[in-house]
C-alpha atoms as a PDB file:
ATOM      1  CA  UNK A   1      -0.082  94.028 -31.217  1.00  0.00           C
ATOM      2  CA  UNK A   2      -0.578  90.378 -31.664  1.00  0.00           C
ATOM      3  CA  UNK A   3      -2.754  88.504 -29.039  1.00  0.00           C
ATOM      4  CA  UNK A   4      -3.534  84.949 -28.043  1.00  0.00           C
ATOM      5  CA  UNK A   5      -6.142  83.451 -30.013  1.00  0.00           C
ATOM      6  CA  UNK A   6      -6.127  80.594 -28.348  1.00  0.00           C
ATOM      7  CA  UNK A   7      -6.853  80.808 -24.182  1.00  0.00           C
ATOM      8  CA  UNK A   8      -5.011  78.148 -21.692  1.00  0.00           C
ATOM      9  CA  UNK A   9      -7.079  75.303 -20.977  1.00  0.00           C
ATOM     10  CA  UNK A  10      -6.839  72.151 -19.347  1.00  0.00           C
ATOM     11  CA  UNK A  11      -5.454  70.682 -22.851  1.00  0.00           C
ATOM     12  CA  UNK A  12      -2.220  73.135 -21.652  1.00  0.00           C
ATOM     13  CA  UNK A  13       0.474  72.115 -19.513  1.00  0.00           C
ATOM     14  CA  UNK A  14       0.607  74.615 -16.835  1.00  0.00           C
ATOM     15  CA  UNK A  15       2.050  76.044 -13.780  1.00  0.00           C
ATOM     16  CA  UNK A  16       0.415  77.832 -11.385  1.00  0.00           C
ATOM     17  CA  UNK A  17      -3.309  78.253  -9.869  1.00  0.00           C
ATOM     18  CA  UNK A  18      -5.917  78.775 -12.885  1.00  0.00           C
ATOM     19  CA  UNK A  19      -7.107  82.008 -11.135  1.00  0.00           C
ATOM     20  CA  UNK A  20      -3.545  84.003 -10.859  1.00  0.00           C
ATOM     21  CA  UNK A  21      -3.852  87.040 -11.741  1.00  0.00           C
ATOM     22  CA  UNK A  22      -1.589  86.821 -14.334  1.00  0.00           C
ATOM     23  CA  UNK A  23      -1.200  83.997 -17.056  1.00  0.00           C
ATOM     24  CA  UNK A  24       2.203  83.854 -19.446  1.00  0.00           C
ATOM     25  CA  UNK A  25       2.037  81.371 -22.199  1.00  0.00           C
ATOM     26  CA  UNK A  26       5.312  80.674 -23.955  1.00  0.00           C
ATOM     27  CA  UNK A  27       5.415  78.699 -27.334  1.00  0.00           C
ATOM     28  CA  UNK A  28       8.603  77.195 -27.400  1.00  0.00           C
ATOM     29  CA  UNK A  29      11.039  74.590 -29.393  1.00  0.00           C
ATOM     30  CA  UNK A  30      13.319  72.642 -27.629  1.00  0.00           C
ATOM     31  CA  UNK A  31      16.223  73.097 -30.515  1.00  0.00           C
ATOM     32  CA  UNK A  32      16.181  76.788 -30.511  1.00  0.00           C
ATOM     33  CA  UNK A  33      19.443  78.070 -28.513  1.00  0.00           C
ATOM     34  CA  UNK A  34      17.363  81.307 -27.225  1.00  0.00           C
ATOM     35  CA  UNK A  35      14.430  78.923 -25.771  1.00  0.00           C
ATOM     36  CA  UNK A  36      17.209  77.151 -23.640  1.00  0.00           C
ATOM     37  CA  UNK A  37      18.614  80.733 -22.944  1.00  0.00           C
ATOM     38  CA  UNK A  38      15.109  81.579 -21.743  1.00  0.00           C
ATOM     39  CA  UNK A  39      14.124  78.206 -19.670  1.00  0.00           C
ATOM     40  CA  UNK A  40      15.905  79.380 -16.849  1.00  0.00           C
ATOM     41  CA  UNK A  41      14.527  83.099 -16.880  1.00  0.00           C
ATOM     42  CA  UNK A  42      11.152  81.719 -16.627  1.00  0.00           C
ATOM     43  CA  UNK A  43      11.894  79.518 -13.728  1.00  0.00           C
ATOM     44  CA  UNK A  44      13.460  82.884 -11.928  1.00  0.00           C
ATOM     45  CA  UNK A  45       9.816  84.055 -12.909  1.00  0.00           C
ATOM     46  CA  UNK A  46       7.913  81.497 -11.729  1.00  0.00           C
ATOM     47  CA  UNK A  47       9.584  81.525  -8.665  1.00  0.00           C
ATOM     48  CA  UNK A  48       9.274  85.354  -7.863  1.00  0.00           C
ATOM     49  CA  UNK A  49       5.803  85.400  -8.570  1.00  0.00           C
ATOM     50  CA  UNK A  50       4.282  82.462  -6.959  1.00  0.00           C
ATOM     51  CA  UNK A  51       1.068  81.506  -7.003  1.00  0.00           C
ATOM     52  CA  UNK A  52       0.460  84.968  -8.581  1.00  0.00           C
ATOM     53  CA  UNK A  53       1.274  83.668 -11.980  1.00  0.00           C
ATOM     54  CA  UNK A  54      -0.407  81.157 -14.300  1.00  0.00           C
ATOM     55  CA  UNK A  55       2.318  79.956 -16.807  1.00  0.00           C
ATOM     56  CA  UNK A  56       2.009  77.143 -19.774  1.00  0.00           C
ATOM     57  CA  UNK A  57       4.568  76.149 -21.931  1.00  0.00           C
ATOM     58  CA  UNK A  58       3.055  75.435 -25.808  1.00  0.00           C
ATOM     59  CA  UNK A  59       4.868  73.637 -28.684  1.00  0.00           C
ATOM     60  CA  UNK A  60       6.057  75.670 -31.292  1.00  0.00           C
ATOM     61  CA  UNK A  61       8.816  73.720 -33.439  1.00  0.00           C
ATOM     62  CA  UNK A  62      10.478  74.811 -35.998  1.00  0.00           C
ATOM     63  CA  UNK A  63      11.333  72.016 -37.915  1.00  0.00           C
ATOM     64  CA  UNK A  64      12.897  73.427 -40.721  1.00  0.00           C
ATOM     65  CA  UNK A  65      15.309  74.584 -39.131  1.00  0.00           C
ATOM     66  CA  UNK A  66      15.655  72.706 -35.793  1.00  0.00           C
ATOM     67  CA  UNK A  67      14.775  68.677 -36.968  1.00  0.00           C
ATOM     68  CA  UNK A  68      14.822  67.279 -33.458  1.00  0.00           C
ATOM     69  CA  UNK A  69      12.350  69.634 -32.158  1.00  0.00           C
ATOM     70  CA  UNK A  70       9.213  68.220 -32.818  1.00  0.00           C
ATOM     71  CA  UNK A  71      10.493  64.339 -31.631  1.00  0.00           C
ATOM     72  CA  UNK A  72      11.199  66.646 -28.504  1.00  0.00           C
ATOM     73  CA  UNK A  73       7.994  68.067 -28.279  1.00  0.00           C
ATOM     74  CA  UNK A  74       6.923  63.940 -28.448  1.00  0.00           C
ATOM     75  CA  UNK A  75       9.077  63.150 -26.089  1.00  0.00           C
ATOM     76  CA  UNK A  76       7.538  65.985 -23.772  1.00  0.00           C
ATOM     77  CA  UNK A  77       3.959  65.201 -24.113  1.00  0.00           C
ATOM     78  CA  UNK A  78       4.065  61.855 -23.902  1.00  0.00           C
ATOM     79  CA  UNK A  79       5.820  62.556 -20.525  1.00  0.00           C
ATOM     80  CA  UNK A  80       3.186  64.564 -20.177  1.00  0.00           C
ATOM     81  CA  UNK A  81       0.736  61.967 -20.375  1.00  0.00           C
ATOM     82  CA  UNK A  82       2.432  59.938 -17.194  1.00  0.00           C
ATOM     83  CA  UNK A  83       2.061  63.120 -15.319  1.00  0.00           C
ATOM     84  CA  UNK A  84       5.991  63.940 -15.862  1.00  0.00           C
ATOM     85  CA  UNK A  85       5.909  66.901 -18.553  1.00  0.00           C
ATOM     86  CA  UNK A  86       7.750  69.394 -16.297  1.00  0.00           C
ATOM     87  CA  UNK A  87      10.219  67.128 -15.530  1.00  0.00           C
ATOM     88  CA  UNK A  88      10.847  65.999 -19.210  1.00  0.00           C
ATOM     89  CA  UNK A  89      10.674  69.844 -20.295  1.00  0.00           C
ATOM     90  CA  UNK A  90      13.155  70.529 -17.538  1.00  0.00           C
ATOM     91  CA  UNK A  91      15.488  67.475 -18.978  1.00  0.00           C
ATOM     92  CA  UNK A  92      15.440  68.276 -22.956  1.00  0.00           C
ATOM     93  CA  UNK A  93      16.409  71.955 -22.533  1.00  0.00           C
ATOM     94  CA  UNK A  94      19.026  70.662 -19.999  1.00  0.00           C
ATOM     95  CA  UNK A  95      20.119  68.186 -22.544  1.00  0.00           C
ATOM     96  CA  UNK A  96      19.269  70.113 -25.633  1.00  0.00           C
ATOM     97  CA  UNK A  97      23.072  70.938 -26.681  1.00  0.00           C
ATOM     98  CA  UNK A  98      23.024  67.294 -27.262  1.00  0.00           C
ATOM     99  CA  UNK A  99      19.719  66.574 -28.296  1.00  0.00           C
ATOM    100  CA  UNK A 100      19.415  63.358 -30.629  1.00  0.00           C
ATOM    101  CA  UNK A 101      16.765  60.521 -30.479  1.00  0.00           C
ATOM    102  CA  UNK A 102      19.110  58.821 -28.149  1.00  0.00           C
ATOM    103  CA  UNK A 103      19.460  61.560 -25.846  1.00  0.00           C
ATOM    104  CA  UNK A 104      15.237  61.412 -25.701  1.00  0.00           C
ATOM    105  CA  UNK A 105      15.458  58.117 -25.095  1.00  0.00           C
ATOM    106  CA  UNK A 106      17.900  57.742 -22.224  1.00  0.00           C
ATOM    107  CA  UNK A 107      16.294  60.760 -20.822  1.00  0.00           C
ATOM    108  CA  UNK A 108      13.065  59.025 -20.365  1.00  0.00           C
ATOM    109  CA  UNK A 109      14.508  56.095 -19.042  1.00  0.00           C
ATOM    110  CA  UNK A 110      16.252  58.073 -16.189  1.00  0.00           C
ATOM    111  CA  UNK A 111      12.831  59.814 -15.889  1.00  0.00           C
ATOM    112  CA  UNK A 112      11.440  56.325 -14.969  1.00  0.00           C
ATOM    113  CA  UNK A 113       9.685  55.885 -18.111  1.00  0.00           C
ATOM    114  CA  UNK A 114       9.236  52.769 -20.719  1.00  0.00           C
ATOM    115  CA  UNK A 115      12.123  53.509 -23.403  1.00  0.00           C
ATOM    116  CA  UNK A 116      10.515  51.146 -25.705  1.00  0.00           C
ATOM    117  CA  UNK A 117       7.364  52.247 -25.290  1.00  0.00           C
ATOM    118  CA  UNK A 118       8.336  56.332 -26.253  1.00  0.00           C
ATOM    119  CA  UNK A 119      10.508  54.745 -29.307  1.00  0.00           C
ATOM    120  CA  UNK A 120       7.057  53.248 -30.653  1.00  0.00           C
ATOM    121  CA  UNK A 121       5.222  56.620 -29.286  1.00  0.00           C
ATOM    122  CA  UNK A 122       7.757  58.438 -31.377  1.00  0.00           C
ATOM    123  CA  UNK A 123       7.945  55.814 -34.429  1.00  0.00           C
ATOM    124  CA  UNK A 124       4.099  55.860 -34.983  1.00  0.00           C
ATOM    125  CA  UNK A 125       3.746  60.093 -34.528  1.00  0.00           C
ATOM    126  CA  UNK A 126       1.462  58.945 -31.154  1.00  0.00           C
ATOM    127  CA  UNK A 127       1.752  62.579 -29.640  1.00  0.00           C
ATOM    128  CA  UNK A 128       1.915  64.564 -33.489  1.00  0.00           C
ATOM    129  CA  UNK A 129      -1.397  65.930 -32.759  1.00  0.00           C
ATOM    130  CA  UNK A 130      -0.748  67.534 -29.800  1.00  0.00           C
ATOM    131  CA  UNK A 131       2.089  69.380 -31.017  1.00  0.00           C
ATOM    132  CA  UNK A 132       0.802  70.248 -34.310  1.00  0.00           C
ATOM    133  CA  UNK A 133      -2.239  71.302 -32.738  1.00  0.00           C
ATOM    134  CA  UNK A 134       0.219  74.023 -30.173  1.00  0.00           C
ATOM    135  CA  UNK A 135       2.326  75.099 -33.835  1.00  0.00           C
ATOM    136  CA  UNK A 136      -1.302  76.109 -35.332  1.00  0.00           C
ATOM    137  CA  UNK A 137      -2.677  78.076 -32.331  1.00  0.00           C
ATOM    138  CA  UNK A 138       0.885  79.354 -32.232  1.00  0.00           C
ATOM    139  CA  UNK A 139       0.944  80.133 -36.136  1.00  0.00           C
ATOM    140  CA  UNK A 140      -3.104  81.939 -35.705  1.00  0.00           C
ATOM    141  CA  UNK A 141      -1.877  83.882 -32.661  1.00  0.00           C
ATOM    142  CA  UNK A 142       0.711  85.399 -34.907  1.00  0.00           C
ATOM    143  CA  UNK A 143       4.042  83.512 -33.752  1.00  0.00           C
ATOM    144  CA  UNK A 144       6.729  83.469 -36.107  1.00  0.00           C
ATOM    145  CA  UNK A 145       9.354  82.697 -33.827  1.00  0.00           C
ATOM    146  CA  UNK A 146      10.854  81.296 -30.307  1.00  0.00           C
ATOM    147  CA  UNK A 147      10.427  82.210 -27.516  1.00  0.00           C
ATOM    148  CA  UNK A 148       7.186  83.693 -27.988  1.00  0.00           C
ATOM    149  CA  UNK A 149       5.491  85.173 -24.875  1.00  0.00           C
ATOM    150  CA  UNK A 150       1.994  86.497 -24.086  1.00  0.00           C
ATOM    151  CA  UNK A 151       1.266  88.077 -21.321  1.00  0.00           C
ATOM    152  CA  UNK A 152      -2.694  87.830 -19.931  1.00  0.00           C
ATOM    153  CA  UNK A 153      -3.242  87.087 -23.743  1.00  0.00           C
ATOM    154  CA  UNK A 154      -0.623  89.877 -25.446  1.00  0.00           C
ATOM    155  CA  UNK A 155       2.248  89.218 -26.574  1.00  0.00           C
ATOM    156  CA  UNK A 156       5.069  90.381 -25.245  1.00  0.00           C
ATOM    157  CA  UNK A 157       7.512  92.200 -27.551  1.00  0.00           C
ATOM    158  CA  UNK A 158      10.502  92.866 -25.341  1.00  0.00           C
ATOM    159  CA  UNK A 159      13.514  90.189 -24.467  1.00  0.00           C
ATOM    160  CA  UNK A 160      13.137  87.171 -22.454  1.00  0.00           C
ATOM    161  CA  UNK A 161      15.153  87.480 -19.414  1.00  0.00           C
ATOM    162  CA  UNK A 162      13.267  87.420 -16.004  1.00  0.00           C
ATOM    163  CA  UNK A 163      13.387  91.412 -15.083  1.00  0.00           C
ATOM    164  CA  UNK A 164      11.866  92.264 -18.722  1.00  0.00           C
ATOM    165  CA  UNK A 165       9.126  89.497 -18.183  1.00  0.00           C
ATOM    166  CA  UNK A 166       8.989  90.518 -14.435  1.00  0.00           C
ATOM    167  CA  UNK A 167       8.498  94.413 -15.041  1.00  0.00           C
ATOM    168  CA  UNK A 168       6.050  93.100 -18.070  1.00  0.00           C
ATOM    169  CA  UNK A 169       3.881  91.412 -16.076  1.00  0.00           C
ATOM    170  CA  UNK A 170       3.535  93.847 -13.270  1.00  0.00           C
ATOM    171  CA  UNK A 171       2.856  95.939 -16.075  1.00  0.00           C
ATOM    172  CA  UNK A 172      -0.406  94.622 -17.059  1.00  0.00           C
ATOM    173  CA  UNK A 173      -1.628  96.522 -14.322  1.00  0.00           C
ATOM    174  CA  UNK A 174      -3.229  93.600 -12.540  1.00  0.00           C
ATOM    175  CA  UNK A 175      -2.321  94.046  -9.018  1.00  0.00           C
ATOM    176  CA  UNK A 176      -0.005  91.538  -9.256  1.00  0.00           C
ATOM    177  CA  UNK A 177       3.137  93.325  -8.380  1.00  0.00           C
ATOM    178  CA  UNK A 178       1.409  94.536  -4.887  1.00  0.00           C
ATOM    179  CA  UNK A 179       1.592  90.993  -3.989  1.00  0.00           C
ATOM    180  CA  UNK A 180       5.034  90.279  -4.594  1.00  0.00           C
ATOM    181  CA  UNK A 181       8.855  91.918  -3.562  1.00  0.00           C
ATOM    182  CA  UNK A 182      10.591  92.951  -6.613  1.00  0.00           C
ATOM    183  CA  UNK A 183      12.828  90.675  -8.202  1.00  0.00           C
ATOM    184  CA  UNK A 184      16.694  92.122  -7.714  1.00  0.00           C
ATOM    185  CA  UNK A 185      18.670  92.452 -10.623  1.00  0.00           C
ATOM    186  CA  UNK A 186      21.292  90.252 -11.140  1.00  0.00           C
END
């Protein structure tokens, strides 16, 4: 059983009250075709649990197989750092059939942001760190592929879709499902 070496913090991007009961921490890459397939899961998620769940999304690309991830992951955080991470996450994996440096670019512009200034961000590696520092925690927390999700710090071995994530996290035995209605099954 692999667990999260690495707790959130406020160098995270997250969702949700620090104090949930409950914290899930996905390490992600835009490219893969199963983290799109999950995106949407995790929003069911978020939105059946409420405030009861802490969630933050970390940077996991794959680059060898997926090249556009990590200029993704760029493209996210320095989003991130004009408060608009969510909504760039939210774009990419929206856009991510077509991803390509253009397709980054036009999405910050409709996002309101400087296209010029995330070409240079993204020319001169400005938000590298960041991601490479997410890959390592990822890589020392024993990820070895996307989606990856812990669960209050363990990682979660079953699939991705919101009932196995839902029944997970009630699983942890933290109260958390006596606060909520159970999530139907679609």
């Amino acid at each position: 059983m692999s667990e999260l070496r690495f707790p959130v913090s406020d160098q995270d991007h997250s969702i949700g009250p620090s104090n949930a009961p409950v914290t899930l921490v996905e390490y992600g890459d835009y490219q893969c075709p199963h983290c799109q397939a999950a995106w949407p899961h995790v929003e069911q998620v978020l939105r059946h649990f409420g405030r009861n769940l802490r969630y933050a999304y970390r940077h996991f690309p794959i680059w060898t197989a997926h090249p556009l991830a990590k200029p993704a992951a760029e493209t996210a955080e320095f989003a991130g750092a004009r408060q608009l991470f969510w909504e760039m996450h939210s774009a990419i994996f929206a856009n991510s059939h077509r991803l390509s440096r253009a397709t980054l670019v036009t999405l910050a512009a409709r996002e309101g942001l400087d296209p010029n200034e995330l070409a240079a961000a993204l020319d001169q590696h400005e938000y590298a760190p960041k991601v490479d520092a997410d890959f390592l925690s990822g890589v020392r927390s024993g990820v070895n592929g996307t989606p990856c999700f812990f669960i209050n710090g363990v990682r979660h071995n079953g699939t991705y879709d919101a009932v196995s994530l839902s029944t997970a996290i009630e699983r942890t035995g933290s109260g958390t499902a006596a606060h909520v209605m159970r999530m139907p099954v679609a």
